[in-house]
Protein backbone atom coordinates (compact mmCIF):
# COMPACT_ATOMS: atom_id res chain seq x y z
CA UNK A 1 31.97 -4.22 -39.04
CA UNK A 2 34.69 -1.32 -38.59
CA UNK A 3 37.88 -3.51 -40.30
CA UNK A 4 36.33 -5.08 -43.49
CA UNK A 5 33.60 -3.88 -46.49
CA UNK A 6 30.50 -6.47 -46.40
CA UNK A 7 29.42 -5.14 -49.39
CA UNK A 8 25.79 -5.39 -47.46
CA UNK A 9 23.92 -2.97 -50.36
CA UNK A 10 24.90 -5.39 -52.90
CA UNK A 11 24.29 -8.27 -50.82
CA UNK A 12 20.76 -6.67 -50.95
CA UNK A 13 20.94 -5.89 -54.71
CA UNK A 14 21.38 -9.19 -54.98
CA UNK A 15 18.39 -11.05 -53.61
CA UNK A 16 16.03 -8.82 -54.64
CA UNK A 17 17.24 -8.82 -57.84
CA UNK A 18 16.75 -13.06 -58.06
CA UNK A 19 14.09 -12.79 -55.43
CA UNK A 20 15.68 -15.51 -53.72
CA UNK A 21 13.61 -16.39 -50.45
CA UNK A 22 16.52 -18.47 -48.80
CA UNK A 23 20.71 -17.08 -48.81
CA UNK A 24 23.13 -19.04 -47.42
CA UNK A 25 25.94 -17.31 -45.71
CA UNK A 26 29.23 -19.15 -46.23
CA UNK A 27 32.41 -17.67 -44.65
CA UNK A 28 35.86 -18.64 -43.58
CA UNK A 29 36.95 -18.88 -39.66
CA UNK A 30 38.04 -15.67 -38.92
CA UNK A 31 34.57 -14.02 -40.39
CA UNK A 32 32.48 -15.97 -38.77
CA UNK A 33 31.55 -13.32 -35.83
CA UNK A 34 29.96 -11.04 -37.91
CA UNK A 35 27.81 -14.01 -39.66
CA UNK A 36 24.71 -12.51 -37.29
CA UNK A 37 24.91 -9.16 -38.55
CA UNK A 38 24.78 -10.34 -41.95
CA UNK A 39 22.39 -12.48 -40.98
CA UNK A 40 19.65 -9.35 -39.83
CA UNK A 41 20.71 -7.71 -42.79
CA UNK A 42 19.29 -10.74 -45.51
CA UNK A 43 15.95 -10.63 -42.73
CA UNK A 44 15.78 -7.41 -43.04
CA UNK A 45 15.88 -7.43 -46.88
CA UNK A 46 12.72 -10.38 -46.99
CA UNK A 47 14.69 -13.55 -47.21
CA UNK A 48 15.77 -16.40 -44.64
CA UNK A 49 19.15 -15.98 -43.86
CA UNK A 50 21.13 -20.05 -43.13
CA UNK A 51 24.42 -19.62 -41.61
CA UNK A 52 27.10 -22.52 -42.27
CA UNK A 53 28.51 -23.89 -39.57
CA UNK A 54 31.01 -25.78 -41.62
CA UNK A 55 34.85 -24.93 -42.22
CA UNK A 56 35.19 -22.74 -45.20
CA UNK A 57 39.11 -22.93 -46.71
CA UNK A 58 38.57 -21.03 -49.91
CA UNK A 59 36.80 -20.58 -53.17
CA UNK A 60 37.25 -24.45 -53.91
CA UNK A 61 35.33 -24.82 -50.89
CA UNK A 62 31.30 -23.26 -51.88
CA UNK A 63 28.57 -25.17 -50.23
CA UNK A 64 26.73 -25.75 -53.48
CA UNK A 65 25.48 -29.49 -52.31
CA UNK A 66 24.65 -28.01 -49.19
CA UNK A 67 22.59 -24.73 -50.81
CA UNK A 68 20.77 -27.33 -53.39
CA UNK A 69 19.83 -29.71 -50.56
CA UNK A 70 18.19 -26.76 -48.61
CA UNK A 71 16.05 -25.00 -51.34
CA UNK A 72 18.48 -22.10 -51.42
CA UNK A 73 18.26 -19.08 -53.86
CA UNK A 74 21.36 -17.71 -53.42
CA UNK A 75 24.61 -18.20 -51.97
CA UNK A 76 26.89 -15.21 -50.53
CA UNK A 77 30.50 -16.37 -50.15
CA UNK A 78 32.63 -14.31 -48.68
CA UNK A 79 36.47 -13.56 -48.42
CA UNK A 80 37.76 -15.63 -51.69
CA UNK A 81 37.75 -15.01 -55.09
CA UNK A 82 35.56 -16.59 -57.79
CA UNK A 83 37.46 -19.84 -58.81
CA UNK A 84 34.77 -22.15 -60.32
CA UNK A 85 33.64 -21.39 -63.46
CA UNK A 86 29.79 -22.63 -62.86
CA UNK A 87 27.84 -22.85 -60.22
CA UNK A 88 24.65 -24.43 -60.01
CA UNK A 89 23.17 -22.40 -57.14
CA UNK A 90 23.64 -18.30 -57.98
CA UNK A 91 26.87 -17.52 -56.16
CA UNK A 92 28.00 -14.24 -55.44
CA UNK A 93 31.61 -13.50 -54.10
CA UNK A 94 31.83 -10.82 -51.64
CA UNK A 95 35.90 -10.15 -51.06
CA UNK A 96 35.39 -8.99 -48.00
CA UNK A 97 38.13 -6.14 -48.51
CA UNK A 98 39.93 -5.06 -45.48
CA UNK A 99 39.63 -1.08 -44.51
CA UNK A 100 42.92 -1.44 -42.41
CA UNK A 101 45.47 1.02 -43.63
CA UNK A 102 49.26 -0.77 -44.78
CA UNK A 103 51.28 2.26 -44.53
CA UNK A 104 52.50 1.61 -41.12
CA UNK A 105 53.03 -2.35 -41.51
CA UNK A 106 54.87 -1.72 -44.70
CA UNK A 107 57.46 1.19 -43.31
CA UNK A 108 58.93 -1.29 -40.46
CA UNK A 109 59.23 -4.20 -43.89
CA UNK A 110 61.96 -1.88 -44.86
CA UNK A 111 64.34 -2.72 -42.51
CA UNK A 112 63.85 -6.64 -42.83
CA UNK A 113 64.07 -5.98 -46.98
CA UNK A 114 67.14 -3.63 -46.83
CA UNK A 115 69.38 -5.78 -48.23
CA UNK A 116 67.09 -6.26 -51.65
CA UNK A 117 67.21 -4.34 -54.36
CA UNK A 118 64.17 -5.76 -56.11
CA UNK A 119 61.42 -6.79 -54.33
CA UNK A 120 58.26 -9.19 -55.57
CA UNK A 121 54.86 -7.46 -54.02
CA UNK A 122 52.06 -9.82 -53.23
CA UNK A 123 48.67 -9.66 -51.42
CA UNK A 124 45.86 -11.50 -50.00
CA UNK A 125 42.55 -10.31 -52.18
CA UNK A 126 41.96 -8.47 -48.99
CA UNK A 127 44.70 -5.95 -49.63
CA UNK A 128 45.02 -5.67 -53.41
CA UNK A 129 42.71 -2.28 -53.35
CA UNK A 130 46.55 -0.95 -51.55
CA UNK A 131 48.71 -2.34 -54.42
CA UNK A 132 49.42 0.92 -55.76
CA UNK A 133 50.29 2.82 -52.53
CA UNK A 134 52.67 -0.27 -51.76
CA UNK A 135 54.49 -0.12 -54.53
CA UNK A 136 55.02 4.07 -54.06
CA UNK A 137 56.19 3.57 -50.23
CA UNK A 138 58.76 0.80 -51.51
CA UNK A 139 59.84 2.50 -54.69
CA UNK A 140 60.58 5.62 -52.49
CA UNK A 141 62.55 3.19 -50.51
CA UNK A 142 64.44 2.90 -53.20
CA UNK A 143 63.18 -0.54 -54.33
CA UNK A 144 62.39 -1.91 -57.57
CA UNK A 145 59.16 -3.28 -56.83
CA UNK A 146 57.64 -6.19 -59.38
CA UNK A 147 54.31 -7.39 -59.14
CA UNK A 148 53.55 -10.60 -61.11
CA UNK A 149 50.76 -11.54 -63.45
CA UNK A 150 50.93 -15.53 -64.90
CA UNK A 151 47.16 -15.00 -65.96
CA UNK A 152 46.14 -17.80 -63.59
CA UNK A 153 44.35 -15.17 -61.08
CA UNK A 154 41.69 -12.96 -61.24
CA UNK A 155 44.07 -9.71 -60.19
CA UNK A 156 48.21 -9.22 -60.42
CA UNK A 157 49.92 -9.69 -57.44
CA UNK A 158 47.27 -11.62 -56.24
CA UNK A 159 48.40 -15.30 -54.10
CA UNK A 160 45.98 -17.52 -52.37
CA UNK A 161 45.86 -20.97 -50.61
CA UNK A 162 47.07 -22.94 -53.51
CA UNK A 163 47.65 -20.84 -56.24
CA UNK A 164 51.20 -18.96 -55.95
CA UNK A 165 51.41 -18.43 -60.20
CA UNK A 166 51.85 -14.91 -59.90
CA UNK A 167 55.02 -15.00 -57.41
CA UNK A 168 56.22 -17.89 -59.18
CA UNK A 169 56.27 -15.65 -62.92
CA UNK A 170 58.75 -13.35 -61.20
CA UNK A 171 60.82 -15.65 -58.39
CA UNK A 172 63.74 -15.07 -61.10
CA UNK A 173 63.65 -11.38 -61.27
CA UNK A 174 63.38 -10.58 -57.65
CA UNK A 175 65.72 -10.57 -54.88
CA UNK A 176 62.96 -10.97 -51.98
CA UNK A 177 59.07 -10.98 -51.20
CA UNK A 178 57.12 -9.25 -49.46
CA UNK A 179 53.40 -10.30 -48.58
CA UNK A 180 50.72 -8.27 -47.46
CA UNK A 181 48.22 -9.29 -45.37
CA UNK A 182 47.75 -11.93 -41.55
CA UNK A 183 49.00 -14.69 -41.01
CA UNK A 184 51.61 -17.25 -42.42
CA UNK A 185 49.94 -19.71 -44.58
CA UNK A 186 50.07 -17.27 -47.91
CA UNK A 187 53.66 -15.83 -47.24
CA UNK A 188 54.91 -19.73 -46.76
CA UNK A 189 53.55 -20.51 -49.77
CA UNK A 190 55.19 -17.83 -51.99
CA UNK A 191 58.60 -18.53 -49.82
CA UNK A 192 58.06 -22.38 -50.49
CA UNK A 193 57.06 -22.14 -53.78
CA UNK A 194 59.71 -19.69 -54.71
CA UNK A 195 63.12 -20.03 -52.56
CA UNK A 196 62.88 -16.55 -52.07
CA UNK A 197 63.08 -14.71 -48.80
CA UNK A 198 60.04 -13.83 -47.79
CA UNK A 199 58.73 -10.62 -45.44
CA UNK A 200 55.33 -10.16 -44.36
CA UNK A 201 53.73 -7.05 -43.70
CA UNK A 202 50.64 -7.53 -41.53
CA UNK A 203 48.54 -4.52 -41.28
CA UNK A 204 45.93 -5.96 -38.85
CA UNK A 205 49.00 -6.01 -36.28
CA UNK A 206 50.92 -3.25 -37.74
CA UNK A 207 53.79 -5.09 -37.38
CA UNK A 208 56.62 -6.73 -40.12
CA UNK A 209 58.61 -10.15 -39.73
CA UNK A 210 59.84 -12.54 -42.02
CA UNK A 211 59.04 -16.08 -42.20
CA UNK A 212 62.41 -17.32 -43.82
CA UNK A 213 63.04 -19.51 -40.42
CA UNK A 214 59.75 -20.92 -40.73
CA UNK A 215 60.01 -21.92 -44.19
CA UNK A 216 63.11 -23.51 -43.91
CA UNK A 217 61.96 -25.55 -40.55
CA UNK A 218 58.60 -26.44 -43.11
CA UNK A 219 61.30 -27.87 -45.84
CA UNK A 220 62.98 -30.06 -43.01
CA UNK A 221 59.37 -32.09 -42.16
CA UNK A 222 58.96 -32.06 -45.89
CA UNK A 223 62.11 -33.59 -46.49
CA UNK A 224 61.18 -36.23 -43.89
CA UNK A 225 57.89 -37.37 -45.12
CA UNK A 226 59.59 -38.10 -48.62
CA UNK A 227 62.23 -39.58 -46.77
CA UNK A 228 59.57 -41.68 -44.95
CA UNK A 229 57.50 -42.72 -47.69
CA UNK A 230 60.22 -44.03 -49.84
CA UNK A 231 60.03 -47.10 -47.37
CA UNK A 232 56.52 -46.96 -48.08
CA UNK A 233 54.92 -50.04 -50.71
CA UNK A 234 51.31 -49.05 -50.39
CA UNK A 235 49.99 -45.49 -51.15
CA UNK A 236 46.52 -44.02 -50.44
CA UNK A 237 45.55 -41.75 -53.21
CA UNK A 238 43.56 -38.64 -51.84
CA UNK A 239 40.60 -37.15 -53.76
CA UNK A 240 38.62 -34.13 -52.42
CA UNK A 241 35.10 -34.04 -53.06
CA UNK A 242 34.51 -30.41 -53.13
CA UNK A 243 34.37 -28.32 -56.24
CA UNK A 244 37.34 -26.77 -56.73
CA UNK A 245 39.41 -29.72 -55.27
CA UNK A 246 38.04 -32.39 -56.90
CA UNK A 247 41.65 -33.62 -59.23
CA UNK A 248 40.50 -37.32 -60.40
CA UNK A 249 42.31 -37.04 -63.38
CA UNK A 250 45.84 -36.10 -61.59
CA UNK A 251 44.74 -38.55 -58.84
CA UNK A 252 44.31 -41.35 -61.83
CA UNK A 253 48.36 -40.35 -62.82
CA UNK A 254 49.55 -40.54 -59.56
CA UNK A 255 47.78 -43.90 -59.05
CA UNK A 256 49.64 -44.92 -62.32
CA UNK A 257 52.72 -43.16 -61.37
CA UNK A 258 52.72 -45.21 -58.29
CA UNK A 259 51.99 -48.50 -60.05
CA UNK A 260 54.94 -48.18 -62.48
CA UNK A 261 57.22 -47.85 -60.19
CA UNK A 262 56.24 -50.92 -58.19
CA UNK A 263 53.79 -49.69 -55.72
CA UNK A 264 50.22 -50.29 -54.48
CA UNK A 265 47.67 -47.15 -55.03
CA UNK A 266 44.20 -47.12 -53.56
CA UNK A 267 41.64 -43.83 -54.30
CA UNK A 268 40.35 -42.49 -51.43
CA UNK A 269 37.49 -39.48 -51.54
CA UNK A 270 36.25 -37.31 -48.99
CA UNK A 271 34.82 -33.75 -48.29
CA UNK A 272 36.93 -33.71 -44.98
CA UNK A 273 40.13 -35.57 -44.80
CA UNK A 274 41.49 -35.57 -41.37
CA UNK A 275 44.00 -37.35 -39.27
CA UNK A 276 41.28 -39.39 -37.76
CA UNK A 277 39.39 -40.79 -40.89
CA UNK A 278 42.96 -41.68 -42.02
CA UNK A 279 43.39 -43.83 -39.03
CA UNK A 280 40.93 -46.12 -40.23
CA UNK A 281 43.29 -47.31 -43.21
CA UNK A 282 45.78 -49.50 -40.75
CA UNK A 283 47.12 -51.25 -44.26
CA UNK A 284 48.64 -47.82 -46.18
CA UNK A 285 52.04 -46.65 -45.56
CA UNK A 286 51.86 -43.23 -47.19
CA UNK A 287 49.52 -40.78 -48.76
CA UNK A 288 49.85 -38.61 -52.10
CA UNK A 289 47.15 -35.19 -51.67
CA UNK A 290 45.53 -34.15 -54.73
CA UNK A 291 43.22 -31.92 -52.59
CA UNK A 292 43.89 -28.95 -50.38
CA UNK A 293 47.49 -28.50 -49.87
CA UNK A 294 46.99 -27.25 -46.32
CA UNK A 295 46.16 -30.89 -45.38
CA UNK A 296 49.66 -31.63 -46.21
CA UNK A 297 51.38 -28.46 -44.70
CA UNK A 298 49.12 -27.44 -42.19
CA UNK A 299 49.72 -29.73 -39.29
CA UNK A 300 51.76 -32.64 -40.54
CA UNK A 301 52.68 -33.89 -36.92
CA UNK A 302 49.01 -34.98 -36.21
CA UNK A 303 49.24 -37.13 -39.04
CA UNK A 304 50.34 -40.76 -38.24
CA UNK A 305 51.79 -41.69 -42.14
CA UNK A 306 53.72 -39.46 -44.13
CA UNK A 307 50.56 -36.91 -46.53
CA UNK A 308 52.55 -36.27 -49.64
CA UNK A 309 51.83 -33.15 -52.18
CA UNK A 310 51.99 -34.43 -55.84
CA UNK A 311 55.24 -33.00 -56.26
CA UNK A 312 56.71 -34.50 -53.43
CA UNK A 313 55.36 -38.08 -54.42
CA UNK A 314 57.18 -37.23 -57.75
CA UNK A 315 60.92 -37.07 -55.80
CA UNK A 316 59.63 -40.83 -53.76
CA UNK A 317 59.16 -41.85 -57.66
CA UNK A 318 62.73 -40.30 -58.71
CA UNK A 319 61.02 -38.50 -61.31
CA UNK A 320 62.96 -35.35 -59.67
CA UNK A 321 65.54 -35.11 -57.28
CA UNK A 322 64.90 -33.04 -53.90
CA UNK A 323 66.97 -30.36 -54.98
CA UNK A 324 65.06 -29.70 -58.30
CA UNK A 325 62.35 -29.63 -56.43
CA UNK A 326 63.33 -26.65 -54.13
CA UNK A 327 63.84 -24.41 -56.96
CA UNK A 328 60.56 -25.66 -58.96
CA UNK A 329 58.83 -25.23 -55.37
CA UNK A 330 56.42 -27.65 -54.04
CA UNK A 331 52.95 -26.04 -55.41
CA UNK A 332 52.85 -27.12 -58.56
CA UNK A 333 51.00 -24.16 -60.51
C-alpha cells in the first residue's frame, strides 16, 4: 500500500485493546482494492475481518446499522474525518493520508494562479499533513497564501463533500483557490460555493488545471432545474436515512416552506436515493435534497425531475433571487 498510510499498527492497537472478535472494514470507492490486505491484517491480529460491499460517500455515511446487525466490535472507517459525535458501535477513523509528494503538482498551479495575488489554500484530509510546505512553495511565488478556519472542521484548510465553511470564511479576502488533492467534486464545491476561481493541484497525476469552465457549465444545469421546478406544484421532500444525513428538521421547513407558498410537499426517506427509486413517484414534479448534495450535483442528467439543494428550492420560493444566490453559493454551511 505504497501511496497511502493504513495506519495498520493502530488498526491493531485497536482491537486488541476492545478485544473486539468481529471489525468491519468500511471504505470509499477508490480504497476498496486494498480492503484484502486489510483484511489479513485484522486475521492476523485474532479477529474476523467483514468487508462492506456497500458505497461509502463520507463520514455521514458509517455502517453503524449494518455493524450492530452483525455482532460487530469495532468498526474501521477509513478516508473521512470523524463527523458524528456518537457512535453506538466503537468507530475508529483511519484518514488514510496520502504519501504522494505535492511539490511537483503545486509548481505547474503557478502558472494557472499568476494572475492572483492572494490565494485561498485548501485540501482534502488526505493532503493536510503538506499544508505547511504549500503555503512556503506559493509564498515564494510571491503569493499571499490564506488558509481558512470557520471552526466547522476538524483541521484549517480542510473542505469535504458538503462542508466548504473554511473556503467560504475567506472567499472575500482571496483573489483565487487552489485545491489540493484528485478529482473535481471538492474543488467544484469551493468554486461553487465561493465564486472564486478555482485551480486544482492533483498530486496523484502530478498535474494542475482549473475547473472554472466546469463550474460555470455546473451553474447553467443549476439554473435550469430552478428554472424547471418553478412550473413545478408538487414537491418530494428528500430525507437520508444515514447518520450524518439524516436533516428532518430542515426537511420539516422546507415542507412548510413549500406549503406557504402554495405547493404540495411529500417526505420521502431512504438510505439510497437514486434515479430509479425516484421513478416510482409518477405524481411529483420536483424534488428539494436535504441529504447528500452529490445526489443533486453529481449526475443531474440521469434524473428525470428537476433534484433541488435547499438553497436552490429557496430561489423557486423567491426567498432569494438567483443572483444572491451565486455569491452566498449553493452549500449552505
Amino acid at each position: 500500500m505504497p501511496a497511502f498510510d493504513f495506519e495498520e499498527e493502530r488498526i491493531k492497537r485497536e482491537i486488541a485493546k476492545l478485544g473486539a472478535k468481529r471489525v468491519l472494514l468500511q471504505m470509499p470507492e477508490g480504497l476498496k482494492p486494498q480492503a484484502t490486505e486489510l483484511a489479513k491484517i485484522v486475521e492476523d491480529s485474532g479477529a474476523l475481518p467483514l468487508i462492506s460491499v456497500d458505497p461509502c460517500y463520507g463520514a455521514c455515511d458509517v455502517a453503524i446499522n449494518e455493524a450492530q446487525s452483525l455482532g460487530v466490535g469495532l468498526i474501521v472507517h477509513f478516508g473521512h474525518v470523524r463527523m458524528l459525535k456518537h457512535e453506538q458501535v466503537p468507530t475508529i477513523y483511519v484518514e488514510v493520508r496520502a504519501t504522494a509528494a505535492v511539490d511537483a503538482a503545486i509548481e505547474k498551479s503557478l502558472l494557472l494562479l499568476a494572475e492572483y495575488t492572494k490565494v485561498g489554500l485548501a485540501m482534502s484530509v488526505q493532503h493536510l499533513q503538506t499544508l505547511d510546505r504549500a503555503k512556503e512553495i506559493l509564498t515564494l511565488a510571491g503569493k499571499t497564501v490564506i488558509i481558512g478556519d470557520a471552526g466547522q472542521m476538524a483541521y484549517a484548510g480542510q473542505v469535504s463533500g458538503c462542508n466548504y465553511s473554511n473556503a467560504k470564511s475567506i472567499a472575500e479576502e482571496v483573489d483565487a483557490f487552489l485545491f489540493v488533492g484528485g478529482g473535481l467534486f471538492h474543488a467544484l464545491g469551493i468554486a461553487l460555493s465561493t465564486a472564486k476561481p478555482t485551480v486544482v493541484a492533483d498530486p496523484y497525476d502530478n498535474r494542475a488545471y482549473s475547473i472554472n469552465e466546469d463550474a460555470q457549465k455546473i451553474l447553467r444545469q443549476r439554473f435550469a432545474s430552478i428554472q424547471e421546478a418553478k412550473e413545478a406544484k408538487t414537491f418530494g421532500v428528500l430525507i437520508g436515512l444515514k447518520p450524518g444525513q439524516k436533516h428532518l428538521d430542515q426537511a420539516l421547513q422546507v415542507k412548510a416552506l413549500a406549503e406557504k407558498s402554495g405547493k404540495t410537499a411529500y417526505l420521502l426517506v431512504g438510505r439510497e436515493i437514486t434515479p430509479e427509486a425516484l421513478l416510482e413517484f409518477p405524481t411529483v414534479d420536483a424534488y428539494v435534497n436535504t441529504a447528500c448534495p452529490r445526489i443533486s450535483l453529481d449526475a443531474p442528467g440521469k434524473f428525470q425531475r428537476p433534484v433541488l439543494m435547499v438553497n436552490e428550492f429557496r430561489v423557486v420560493c423567491g426567498e432569494v433571487s438567483w443572483e444572491s444566490l451565486l455569491k452566498e453559493g449553493l452549500f449552505e454551511n
